[in-house]
N, C-alpha and C. Protein backbone atom coordinates (compact mmCIF):
# COMPACT_ATOMS: atom_id res chain seq x y z
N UNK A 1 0.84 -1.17 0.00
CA UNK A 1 0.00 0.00 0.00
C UNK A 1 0.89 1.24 0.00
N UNK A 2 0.39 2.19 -0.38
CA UNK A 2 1.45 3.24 -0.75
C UNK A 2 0.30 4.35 0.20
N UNK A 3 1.33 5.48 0.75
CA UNK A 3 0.53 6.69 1.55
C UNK A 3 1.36 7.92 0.87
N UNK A 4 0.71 9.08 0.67
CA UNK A 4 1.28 10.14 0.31
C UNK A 4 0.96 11.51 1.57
N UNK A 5 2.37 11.77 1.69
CA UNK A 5 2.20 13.08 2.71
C UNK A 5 2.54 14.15 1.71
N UNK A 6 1.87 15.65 2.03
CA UNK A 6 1.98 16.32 1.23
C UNK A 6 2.56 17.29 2.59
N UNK A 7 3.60 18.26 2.05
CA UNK A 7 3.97 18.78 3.54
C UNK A 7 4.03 20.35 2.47
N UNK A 8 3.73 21.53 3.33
CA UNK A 8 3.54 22.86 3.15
C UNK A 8 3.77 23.72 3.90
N UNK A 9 4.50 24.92 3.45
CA UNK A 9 4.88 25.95 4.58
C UNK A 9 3.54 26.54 5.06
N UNK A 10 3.63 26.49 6.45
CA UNK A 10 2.26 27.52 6.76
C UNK A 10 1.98 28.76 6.47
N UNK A 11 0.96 29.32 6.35
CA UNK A 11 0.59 30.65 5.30
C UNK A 11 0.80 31.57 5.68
N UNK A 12 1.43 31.43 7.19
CA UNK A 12 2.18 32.88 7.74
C UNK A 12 3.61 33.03 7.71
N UNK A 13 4.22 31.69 6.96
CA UNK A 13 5.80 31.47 6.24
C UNK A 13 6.22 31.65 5.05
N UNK A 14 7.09 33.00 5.28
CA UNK A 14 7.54 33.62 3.63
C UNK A 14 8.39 32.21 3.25
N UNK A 15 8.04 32.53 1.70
CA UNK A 15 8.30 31.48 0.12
C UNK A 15 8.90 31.92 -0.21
N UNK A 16 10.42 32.51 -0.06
CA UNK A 16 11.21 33.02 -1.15
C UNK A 16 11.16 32.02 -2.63
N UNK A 17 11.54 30.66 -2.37
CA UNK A 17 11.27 29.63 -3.53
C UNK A 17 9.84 30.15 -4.20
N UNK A 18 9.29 30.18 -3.71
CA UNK A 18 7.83 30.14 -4.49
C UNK A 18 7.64 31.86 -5.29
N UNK A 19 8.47 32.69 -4.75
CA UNK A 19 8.26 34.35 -5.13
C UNK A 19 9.50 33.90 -6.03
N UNK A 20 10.31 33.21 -6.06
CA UNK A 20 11.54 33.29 -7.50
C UNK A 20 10.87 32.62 -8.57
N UNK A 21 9.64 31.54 -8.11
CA UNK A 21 9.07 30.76 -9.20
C UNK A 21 7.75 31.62 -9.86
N UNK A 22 7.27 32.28 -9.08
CA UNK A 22 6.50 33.55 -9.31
C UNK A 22 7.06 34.14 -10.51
N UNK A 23 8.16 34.55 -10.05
CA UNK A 23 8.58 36.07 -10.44
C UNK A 23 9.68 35.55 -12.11
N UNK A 24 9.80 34.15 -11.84
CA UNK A 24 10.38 33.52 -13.68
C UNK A 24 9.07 33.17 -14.52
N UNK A 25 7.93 32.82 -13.79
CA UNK A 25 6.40 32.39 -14.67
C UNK A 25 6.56 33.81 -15.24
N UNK A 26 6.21 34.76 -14.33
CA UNK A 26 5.74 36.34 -15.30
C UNK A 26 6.77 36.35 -15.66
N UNK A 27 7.88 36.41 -16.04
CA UNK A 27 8.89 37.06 -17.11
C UNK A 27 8.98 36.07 -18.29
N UNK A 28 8.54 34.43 -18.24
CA UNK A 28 8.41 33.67 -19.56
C UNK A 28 6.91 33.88 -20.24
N UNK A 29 6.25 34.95 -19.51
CA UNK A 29 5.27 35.53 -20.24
C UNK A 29 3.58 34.70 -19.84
N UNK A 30 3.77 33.94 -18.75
CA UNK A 30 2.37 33.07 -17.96
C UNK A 30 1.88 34.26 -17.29
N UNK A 31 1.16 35.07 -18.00
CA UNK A 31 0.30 36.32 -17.12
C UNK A 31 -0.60 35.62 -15.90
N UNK A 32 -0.79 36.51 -15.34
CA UNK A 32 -1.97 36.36 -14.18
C UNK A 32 -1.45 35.09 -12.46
N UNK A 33 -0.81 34.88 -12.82
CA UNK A 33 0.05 34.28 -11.70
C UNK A 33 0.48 35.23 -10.44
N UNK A 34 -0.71 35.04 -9.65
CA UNK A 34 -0.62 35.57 -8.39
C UNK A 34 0.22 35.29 -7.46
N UNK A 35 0.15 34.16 -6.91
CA UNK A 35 1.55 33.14 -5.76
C UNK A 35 1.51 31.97 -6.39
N UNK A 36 2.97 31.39 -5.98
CA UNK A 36 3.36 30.51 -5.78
C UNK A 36 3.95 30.04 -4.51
N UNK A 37 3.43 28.70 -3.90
CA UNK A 37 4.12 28.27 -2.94
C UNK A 37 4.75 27.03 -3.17
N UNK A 38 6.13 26.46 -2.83
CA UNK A 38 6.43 25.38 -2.82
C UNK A 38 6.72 24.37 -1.72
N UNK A 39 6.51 23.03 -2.02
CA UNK A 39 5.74 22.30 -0.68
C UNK A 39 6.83 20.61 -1.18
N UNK A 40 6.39 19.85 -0.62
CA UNK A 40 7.17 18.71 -0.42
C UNK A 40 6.17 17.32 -0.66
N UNK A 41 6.32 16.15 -1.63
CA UNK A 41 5.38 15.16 -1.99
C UNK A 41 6.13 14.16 -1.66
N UNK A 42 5.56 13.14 -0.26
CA UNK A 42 6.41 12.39 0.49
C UNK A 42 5.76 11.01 0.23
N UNK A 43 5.83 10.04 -0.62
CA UNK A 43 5.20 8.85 -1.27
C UNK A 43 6.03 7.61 -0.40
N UNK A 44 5.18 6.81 0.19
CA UNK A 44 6.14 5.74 1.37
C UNK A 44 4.60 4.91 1.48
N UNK A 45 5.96 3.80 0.97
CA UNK A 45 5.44 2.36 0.36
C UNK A 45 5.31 1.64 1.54
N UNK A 46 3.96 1.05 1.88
CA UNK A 46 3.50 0.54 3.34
C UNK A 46 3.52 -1.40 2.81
N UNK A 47 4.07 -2.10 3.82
CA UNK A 47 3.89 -3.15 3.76
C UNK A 47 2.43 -3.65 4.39
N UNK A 48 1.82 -4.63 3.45
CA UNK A 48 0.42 -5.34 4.06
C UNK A 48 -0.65 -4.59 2.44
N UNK A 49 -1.42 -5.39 2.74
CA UNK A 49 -2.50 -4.54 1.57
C UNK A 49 -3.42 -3.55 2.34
N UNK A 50 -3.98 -2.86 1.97
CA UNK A 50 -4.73 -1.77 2.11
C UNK A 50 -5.55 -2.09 3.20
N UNK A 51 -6.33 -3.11 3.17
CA UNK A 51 -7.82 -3.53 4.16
C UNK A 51 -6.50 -3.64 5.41
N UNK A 52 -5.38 -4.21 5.64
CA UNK A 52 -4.42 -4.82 6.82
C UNK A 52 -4.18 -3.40 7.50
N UNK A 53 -3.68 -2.25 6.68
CA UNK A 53 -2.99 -0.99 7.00
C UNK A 53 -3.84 -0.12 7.23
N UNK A 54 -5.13 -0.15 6.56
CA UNK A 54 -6.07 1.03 6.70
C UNK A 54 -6.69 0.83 8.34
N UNK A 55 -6.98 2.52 8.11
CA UNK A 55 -7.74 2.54 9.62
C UNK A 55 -7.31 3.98 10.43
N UNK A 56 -7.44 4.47 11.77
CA UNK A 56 -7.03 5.32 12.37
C UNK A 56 -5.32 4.97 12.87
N UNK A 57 -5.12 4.23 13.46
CA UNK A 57 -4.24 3.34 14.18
C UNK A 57 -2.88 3.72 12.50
N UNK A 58 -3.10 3.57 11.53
CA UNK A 58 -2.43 3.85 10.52
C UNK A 58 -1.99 5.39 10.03
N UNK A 59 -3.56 6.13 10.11
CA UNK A 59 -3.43 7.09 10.17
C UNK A 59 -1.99 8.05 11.09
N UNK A 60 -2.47 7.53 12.29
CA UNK A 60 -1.67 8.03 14.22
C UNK A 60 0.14 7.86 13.71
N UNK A 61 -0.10 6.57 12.73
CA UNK A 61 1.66 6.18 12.79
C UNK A 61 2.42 6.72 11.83
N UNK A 62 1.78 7.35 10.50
CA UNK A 62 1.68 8.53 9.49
C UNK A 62 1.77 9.86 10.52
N UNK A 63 0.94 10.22 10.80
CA UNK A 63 1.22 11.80 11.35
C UNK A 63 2.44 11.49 12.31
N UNK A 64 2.75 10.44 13.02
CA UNK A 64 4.09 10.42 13.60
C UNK A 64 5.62 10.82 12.88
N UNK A 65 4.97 10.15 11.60
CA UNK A 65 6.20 10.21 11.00
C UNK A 65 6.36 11.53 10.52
N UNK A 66 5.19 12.09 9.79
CA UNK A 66 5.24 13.67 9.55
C UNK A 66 5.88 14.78 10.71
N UNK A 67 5.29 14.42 11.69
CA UNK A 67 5.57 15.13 12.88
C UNK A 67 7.09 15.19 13.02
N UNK A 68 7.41 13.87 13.05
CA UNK A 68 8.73 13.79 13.94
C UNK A 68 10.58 13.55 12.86
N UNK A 69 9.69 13.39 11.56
CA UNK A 69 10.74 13.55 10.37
C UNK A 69 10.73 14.06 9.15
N UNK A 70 9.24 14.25 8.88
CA UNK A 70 9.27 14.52 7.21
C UNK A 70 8.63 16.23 7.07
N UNK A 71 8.35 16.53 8.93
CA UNK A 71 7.63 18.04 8.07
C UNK A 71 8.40 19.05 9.48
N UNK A 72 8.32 20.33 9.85
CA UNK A 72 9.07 21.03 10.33
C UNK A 72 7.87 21.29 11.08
N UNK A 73 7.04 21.04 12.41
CA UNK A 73 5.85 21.37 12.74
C UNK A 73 5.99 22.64 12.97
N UNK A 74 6.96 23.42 13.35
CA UNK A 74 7.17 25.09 13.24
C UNK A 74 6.41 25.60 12.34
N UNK A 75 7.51 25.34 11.10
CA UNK A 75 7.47 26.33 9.92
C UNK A 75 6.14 25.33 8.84
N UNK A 76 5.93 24.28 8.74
CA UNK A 76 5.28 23.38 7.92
C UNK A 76 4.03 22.41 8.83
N UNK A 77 2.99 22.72 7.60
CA UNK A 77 1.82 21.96 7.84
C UNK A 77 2.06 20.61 7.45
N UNK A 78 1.37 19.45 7.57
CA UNK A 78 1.49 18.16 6.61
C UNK A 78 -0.03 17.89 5.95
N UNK A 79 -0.47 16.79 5.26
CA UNK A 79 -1.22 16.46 5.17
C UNK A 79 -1.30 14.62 4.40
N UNK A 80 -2.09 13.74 5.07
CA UNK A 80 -1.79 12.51 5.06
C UNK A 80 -3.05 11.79 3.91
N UNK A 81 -2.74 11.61 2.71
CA UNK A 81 -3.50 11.00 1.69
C UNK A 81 -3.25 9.14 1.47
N UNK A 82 -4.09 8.47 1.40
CA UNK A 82 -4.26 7.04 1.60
C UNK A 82 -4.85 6.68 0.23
């Protein structure tokens, strides 16, 4: 089974990355491009099939891992897709 964390700076954390990716869209001529933010796509391959892994209890051991290695709970939100 495969889980995807999607991890994101929180919206009160300046993007320099995302204002340089901004600021090259408008000069290759992509009008109307308001922000850009850039974020992190964390894909981790779960042993067992889906019905074995799914559940809350799966969920709890995912946000652990976000929490405690893959996202900055400071500066970064996560979010856990199944």
């Amino acid at each position: 089974m495969k889980a995807t964390v999607l991890v994101r700076l929180k919206s009160e954390v300046l993007d320099p990355q995302g204002d340089a990716v901004r600021h090259a869209l408008t000069k290759l001529g992509f009008a109307g491009v308001a922000g850009v933010r850039i974020g992190k796509l964390i894909e981790i391959e779960l042993e067992g099939s889906a019905e074995a892994t799914a559940g809350a209890d799966l969920r709890a051991r995912l946000a652990k891992m976000a929490d405690e290695m893959l996202a900055n709970p400071v500066t970064e939100d996560f979010e856990i897709q199944l």
